[in-house]
N, C-alpha and C. Protein backbone atom coordinates (compact mmCIF):
# COMPACT_ATOMS: atom_id res chain seq x y z
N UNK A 1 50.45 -94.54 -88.18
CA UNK A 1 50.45 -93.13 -88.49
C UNK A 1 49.44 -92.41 -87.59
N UNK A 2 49.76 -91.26 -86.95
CA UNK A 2 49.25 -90.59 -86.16
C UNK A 2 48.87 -88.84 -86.63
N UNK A 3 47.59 -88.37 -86.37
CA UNK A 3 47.75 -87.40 -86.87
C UNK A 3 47.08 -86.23 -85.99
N UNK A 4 47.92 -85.01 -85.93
CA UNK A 4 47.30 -84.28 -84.61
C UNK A 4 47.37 -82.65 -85.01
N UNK A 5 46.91 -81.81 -84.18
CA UNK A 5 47.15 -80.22 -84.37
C UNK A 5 47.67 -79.95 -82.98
N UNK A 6 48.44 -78.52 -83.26
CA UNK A 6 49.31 -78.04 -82.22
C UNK A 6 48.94 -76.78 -82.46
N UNK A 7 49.05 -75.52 -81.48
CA UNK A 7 48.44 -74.57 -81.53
C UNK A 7 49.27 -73.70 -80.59
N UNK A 8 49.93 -72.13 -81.07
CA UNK A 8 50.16 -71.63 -80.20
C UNK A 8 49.63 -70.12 -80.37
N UNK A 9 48.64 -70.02 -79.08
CA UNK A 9 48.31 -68.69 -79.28
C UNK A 9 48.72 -67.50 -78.67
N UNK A 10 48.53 -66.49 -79.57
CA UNK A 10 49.15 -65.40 -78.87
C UNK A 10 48.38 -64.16 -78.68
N UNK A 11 48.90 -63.38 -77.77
CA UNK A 11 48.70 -62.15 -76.94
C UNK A 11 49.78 -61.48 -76.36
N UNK A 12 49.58 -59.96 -76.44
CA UNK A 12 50.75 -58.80 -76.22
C UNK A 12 52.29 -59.62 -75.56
N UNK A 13 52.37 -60.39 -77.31
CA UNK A 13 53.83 -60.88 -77.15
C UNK A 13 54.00 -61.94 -76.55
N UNK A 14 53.06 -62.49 -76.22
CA UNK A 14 53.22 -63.74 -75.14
C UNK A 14 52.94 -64.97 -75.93
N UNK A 15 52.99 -66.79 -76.25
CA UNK A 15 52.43 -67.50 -76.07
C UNK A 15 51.60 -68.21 -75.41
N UNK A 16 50.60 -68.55 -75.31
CA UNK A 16 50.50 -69.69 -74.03
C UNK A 16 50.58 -70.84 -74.13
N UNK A 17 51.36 -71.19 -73.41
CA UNK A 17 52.18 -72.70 -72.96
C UNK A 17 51.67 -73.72 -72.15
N UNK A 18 51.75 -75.08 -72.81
CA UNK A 18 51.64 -75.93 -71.63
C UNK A 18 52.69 -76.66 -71.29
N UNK A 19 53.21 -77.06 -70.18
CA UNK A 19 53.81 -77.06 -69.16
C UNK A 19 53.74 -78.37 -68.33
N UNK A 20 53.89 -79.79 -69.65
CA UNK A 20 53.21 -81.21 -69.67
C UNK A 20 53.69 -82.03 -68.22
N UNK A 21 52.69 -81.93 -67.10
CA UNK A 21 53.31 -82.20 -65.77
C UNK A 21 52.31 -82.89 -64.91
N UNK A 22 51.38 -83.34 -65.58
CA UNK A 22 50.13 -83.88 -64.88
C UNK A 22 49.53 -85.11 -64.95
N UNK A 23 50.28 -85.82 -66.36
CA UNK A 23 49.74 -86.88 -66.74
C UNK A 23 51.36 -88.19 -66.85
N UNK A 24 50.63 -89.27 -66.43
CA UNK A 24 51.35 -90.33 -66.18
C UNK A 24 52.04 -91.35 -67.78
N UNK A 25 53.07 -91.69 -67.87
CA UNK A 25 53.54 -92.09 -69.21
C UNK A 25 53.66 -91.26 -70.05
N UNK A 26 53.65 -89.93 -70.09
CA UNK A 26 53.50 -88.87 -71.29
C UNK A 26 54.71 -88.80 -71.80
N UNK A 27 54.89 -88.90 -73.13
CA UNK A 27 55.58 -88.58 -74.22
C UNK A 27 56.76 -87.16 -73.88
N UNK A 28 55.32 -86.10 -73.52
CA UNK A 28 55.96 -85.20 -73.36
C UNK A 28 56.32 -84.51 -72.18
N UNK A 29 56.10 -85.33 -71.05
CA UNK A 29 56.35 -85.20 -69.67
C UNK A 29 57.44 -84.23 -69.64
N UNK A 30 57.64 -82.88 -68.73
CA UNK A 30 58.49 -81.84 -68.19
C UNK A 30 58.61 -81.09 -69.59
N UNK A 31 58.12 -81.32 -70.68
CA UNK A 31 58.45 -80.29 -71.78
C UNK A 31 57.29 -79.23 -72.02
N UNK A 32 57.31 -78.63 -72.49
CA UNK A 32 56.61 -77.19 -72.66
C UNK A 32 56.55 -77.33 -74.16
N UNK A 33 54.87 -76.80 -74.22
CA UNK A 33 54.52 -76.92 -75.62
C UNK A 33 53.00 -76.38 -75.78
N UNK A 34 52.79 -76.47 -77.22
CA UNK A 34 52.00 -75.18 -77.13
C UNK A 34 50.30 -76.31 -77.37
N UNK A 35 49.04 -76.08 -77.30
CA UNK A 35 47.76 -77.00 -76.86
C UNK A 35 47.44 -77.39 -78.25
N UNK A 36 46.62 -78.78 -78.17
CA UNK A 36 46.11 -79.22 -79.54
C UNK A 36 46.04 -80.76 -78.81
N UNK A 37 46.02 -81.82 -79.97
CA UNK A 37 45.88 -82.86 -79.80
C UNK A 37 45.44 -84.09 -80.79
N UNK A 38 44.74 -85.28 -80.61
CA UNK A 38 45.15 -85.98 -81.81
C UNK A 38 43.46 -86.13 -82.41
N UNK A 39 43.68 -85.94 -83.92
CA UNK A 39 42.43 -86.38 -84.40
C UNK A 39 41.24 -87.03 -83.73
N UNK A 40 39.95 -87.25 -83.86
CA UNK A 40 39.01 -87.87 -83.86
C UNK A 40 38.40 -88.27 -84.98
N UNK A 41 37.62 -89.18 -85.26
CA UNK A 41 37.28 -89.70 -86.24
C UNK A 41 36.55 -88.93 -87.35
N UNK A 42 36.80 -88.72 -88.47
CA UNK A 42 36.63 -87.69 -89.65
C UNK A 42 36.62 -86.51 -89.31
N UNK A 43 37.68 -85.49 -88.23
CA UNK A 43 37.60 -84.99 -88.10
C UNK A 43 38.76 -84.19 -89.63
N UNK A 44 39.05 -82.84 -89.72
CA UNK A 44 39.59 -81.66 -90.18
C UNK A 44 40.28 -81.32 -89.39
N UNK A 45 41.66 -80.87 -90.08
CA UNK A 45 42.07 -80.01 -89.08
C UNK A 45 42.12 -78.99 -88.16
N UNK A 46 41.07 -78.30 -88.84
CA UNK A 46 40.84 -77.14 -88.21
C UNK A 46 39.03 -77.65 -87.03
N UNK A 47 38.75 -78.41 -87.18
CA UNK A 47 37.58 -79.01 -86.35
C UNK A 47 38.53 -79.56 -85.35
N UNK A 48 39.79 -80.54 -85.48
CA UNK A 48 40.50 -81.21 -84.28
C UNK A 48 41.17 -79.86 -83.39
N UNK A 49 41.56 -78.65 -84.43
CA UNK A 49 41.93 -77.77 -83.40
C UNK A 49 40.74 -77.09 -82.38
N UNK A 50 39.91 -76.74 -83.08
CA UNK A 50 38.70 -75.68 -82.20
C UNK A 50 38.44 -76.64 -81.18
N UNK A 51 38.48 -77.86 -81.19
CA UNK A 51 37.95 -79.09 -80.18
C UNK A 51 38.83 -79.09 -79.35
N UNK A 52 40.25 -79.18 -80.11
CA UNK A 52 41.60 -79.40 -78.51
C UNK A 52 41.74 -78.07 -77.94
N UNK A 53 41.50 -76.76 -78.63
CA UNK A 53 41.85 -76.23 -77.88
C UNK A 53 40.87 -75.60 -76.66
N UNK A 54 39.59 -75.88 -77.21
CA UNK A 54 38.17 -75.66 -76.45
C UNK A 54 38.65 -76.78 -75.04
N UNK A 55 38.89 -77.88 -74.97
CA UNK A 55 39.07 -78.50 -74.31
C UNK A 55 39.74 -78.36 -73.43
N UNK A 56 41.44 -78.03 -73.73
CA UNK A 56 42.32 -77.59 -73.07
C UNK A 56 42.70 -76.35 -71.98
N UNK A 57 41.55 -75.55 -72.61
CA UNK A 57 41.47 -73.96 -72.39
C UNK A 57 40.85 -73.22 -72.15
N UNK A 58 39.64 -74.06 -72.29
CA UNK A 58 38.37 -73.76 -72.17
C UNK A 58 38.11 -72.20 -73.01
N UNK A 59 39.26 -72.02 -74.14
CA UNK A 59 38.76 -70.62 -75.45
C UNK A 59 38.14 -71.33 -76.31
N UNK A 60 37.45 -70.36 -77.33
CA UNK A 60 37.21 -70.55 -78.86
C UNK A 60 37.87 -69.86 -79.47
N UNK A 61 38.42 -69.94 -80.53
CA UNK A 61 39.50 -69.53 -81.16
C UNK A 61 38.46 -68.88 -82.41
N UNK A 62 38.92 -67.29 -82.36
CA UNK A 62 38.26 -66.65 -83.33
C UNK A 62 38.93 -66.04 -84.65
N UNK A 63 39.92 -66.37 -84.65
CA UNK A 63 41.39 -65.98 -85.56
C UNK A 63 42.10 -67.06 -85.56
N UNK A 64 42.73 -67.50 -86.69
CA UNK A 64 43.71 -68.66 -86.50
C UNK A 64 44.33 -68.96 -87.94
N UNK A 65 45.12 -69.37 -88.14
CA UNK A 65 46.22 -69.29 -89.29
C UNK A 65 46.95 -71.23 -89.06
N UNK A 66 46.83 -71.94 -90.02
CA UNK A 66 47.63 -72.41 -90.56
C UNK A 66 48.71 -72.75 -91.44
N UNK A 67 49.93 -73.06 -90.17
CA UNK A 67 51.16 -72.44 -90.74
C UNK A 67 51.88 -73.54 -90.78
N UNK A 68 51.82 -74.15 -90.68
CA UNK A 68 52.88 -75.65 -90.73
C UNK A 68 52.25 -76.86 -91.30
N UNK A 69 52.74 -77.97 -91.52
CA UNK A 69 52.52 -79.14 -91.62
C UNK A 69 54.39 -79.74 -90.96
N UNK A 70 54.43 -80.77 -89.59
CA UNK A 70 55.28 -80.98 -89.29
C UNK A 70 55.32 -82.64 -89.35
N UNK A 71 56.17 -83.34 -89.65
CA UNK A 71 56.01 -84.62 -89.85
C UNK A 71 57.22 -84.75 -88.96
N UNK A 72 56.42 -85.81 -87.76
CA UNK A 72 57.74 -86.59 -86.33
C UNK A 72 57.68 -87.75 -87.54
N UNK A 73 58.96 -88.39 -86.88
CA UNK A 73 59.33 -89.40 -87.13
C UNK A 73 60.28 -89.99 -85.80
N UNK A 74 59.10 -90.97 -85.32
CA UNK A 74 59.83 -90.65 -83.48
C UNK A 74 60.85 -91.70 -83.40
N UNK A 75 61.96 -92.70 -84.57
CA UNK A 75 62.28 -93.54 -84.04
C UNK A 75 62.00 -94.90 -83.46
N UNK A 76 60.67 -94.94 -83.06
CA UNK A 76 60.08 -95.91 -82.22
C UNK A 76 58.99 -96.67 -83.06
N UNK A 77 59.36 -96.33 -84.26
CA UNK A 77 58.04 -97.01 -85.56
C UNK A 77 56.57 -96.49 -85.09
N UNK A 78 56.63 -95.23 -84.94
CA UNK A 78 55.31 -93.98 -85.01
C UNK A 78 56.01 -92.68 -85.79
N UNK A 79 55.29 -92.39 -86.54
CA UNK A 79 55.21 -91.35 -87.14
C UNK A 79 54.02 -90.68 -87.31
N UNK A 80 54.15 -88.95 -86.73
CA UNK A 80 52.91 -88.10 -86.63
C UNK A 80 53.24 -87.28 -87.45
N UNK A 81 51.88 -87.09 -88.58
CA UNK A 81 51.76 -85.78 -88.92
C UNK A 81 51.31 -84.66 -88.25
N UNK A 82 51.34 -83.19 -88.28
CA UNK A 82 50.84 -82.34 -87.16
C UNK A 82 50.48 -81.41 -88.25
N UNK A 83 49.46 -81.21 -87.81
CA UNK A 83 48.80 -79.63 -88.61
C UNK A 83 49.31 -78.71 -87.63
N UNK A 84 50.10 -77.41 -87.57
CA UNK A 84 50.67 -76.23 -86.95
C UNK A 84 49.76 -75.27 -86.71
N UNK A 85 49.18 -74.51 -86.18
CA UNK A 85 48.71 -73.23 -86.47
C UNK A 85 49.19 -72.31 -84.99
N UNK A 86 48.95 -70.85 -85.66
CA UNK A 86 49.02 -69.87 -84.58
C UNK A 86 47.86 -69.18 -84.24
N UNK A 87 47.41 -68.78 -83.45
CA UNK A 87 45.81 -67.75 -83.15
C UNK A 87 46.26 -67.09 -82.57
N UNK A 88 45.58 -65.57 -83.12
CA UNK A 88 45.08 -64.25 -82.22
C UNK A 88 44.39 -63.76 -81.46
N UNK A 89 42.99 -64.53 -81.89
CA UNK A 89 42.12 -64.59 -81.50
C UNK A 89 41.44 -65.39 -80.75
N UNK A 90 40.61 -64.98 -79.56
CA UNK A 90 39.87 -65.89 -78.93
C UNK A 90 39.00 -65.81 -77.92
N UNK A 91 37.60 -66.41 -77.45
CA UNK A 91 37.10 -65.68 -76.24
C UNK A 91 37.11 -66.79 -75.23
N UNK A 92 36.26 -66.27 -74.12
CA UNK A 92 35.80 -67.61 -73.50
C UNK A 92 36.89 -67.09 -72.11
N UNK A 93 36.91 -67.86 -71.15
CA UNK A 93 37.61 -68.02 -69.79
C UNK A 93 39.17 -68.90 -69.96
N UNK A 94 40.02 -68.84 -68.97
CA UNK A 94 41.15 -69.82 -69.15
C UNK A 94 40.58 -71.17 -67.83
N UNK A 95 40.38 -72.15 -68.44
CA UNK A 95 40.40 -73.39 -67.36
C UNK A 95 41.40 -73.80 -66.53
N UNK A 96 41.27 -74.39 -65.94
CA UNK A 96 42.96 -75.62 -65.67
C UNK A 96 42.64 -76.58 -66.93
N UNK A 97 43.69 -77.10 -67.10
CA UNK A 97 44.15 -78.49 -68.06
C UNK A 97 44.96 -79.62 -67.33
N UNK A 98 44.07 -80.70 -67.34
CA UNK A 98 44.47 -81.64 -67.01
C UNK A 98 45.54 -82.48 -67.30
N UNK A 99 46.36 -82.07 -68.37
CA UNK A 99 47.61 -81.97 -68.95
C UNK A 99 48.84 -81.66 -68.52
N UNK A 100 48.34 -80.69 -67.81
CA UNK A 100 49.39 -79.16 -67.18
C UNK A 100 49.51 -78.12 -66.73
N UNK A 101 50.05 -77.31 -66.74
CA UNK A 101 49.81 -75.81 -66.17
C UNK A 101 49.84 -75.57 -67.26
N UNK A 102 49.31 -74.53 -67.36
CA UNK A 102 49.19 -73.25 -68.98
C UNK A 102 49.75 -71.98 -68.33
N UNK A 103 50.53 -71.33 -68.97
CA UNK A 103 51.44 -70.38 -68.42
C UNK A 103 51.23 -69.36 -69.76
N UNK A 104 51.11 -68.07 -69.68
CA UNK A 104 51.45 -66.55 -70.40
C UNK A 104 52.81 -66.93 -70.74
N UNK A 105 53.59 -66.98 -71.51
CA UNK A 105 55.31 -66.80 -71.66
C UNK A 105 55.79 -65.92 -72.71
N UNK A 106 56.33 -65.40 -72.43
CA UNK A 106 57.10 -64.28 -73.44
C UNK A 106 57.42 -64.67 -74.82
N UNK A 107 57.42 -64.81 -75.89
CA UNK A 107 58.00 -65.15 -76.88
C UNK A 107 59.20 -65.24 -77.07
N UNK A 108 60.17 -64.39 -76.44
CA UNK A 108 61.45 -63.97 -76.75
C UNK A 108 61.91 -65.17 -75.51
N UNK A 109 61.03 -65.30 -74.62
CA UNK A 109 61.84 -66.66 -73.72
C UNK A 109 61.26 -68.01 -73.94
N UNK A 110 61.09 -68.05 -75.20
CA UNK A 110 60.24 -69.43 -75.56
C UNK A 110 61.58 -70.50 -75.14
N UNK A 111 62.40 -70.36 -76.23
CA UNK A 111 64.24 -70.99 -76.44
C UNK A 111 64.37 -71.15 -74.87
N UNK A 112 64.31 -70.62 -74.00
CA UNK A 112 64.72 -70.68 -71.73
C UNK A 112 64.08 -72.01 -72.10
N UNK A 113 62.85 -72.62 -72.28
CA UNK A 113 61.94 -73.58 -71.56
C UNK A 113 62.60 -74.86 -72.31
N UNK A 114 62.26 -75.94 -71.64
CA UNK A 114 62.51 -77.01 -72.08
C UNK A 114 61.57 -77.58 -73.01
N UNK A 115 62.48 -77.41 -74.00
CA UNK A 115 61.43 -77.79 -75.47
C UNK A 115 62.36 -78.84 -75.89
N UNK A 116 61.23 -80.13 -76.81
CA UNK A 116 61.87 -80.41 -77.82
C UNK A 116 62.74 -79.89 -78.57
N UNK A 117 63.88 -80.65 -79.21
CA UNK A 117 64.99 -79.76 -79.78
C UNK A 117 64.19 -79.21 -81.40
N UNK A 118 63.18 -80.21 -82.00
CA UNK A 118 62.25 -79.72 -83.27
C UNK A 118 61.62 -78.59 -83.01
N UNK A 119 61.00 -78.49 -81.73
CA UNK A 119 60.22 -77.48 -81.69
C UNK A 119 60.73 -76.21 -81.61
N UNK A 120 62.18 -75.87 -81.26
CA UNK A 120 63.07 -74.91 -81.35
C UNK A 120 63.11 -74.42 -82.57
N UNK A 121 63.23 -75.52 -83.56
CA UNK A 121 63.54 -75.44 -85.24
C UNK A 121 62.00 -74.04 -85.55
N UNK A 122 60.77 -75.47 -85.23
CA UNK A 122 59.73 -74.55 -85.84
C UNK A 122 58.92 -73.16 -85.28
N UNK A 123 59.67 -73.09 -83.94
CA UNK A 123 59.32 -71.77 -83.36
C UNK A 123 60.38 -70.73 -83.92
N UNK A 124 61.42 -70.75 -84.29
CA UNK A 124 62.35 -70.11 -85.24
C UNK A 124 61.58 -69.46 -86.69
N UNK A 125 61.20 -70.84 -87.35
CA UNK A 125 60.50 -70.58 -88.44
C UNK A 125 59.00 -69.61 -88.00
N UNK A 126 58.28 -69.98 -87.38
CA UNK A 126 56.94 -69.21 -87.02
C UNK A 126 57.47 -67.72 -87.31
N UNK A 127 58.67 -67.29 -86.59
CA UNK A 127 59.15 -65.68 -86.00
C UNK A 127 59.53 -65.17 -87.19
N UNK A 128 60.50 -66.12 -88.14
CA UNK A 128 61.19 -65.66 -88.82
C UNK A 128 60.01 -65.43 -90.43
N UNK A 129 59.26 -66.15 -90.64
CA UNK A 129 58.44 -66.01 -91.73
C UNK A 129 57.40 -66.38 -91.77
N UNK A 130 55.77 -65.57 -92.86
CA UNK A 130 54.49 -66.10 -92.26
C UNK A 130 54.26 -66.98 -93.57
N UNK A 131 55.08 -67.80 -94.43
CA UNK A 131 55.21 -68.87 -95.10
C UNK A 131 55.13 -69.68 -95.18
N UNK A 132 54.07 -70.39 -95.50
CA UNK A 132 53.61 -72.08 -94.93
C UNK A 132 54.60 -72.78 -95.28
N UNK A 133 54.96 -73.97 -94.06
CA UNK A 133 56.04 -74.52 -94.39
C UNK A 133 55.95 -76.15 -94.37
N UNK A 134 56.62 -77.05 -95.12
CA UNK A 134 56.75 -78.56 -94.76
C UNK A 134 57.86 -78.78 -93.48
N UNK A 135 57.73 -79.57 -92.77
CA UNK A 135 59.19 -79.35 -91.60
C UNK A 135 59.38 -81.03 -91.31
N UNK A 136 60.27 -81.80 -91.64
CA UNK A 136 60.36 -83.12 -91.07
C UNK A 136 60.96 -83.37 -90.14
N UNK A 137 61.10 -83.98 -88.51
CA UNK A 137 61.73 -83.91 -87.61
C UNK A 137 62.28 -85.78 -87.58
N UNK A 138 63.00 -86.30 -87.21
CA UNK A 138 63.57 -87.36 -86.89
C UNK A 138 64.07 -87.42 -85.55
N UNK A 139 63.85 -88.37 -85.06
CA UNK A 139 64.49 -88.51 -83.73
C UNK A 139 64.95 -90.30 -83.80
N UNK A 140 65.70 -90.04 -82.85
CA UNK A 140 66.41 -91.62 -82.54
C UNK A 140 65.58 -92.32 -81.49
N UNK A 141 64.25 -92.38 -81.18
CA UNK A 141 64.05 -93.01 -80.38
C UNK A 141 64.02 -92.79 -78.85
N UNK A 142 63.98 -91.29 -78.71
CA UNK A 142 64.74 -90.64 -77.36
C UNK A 142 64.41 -89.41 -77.74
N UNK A 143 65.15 -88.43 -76.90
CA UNK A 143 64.96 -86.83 -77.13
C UNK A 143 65.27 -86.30 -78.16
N UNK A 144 66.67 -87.38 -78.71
CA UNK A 144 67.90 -86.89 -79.63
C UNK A 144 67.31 -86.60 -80.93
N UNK A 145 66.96 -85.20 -81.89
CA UNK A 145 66.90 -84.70 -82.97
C UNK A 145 67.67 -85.26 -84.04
N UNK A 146 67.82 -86.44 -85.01
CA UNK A 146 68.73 -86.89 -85.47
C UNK A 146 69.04 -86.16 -87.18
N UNK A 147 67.47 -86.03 -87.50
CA UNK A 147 67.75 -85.44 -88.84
C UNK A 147 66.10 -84.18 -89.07
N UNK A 148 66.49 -83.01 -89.80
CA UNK A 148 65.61 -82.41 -90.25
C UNK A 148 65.83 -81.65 -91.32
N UNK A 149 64.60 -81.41 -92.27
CA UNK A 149 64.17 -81.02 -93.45
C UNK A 149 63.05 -79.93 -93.58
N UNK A 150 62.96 -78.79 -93.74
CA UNK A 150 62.64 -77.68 -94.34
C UNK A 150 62.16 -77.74 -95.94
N UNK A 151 60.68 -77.78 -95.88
CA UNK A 151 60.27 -78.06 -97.13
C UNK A 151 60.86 -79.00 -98.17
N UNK A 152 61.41 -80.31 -97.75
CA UNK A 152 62.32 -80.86 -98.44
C UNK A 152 63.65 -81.57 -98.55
N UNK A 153 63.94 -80.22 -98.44
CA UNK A 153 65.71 -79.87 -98.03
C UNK A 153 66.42 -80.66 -97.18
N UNK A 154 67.83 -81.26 -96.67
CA UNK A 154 68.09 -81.07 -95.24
C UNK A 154 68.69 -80.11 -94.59
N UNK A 155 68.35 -79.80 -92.91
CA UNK A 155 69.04 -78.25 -92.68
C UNK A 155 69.79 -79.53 -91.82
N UNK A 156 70.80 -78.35 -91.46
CA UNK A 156 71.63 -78.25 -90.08
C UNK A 156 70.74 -78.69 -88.84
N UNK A 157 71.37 -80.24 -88.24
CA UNK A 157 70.60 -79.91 -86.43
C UNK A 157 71.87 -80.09 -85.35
């Protein structure tokens, strides 16, 4: 079991994105996604975020909202929980990330980029309601989205 935060912050309509193209064996190699990363030891969620994203971005995040709890289920006998959040707020300079490029992107062209097919699901949900949500993603072992759940439920993939 793996457990991590993901973070997408925003400004006049934009996200900022990373753009996973820098690092060797990555999971998420050529996909676009928003900064965070995996626990450290007794850390909080909200301590693993201010840390990944300080790291990544070289911001501090002065506003921030947790909005998700997303549970992967990658197929491959790993399963991550993810703490979600969005921020408004933040100061500090933009770095490089050794990760990737970090890119400004429009919100409305999030769906253009090559995303996970889950992450489509929960960037839907982010837009559509500010309702904390449970979200379970399944995959086969590969890219392929096999099953997902909405607080529960199963939806449509």
């Amino acid at each position: 079991m793996e457990l991590s935060t993901l973070c997408y912050i925003e400004k006049d309509g934009k996200y900022l994105m990373l753009h996973r193209n820098a690092k060797k064996n990555d999971v998420n190699e050529g996909k676009w996604i928003g900064v965070g990363g995996h626990f450290e030891k007794d850390e909080s969620p909200e301590e693993c975020l201010l840390r990944e994203v300080k790291e990544e971005t070289g911001y501090t995040l002065t506003s921030y909202r947790f909005r998700a709890l997303v549970t992967f289920v990658s197929g491959n006998g790993v399963t991550e929980y993810m703490s979600l959040f969005t921020a408004d707020g933040f100061e500090g300079e933009l770095i490089r990330c050794n990760e990737g490029d970090l890119e400004w992107v429009e919100i409305s062209r999030i769906d253009k980029l090559n995303l996970w097919e889950g992450d489509r699901i929960f960037h839907r949900l982010l837009r559509e309601s500010n309702d904390f949500f449970s979200l379970k993603l399944e995959y086969d072992g590969h890219d392929k989205l096999i099953y997902a759940a909405l607080n529960g439920k199963p939806m449509e993939v």
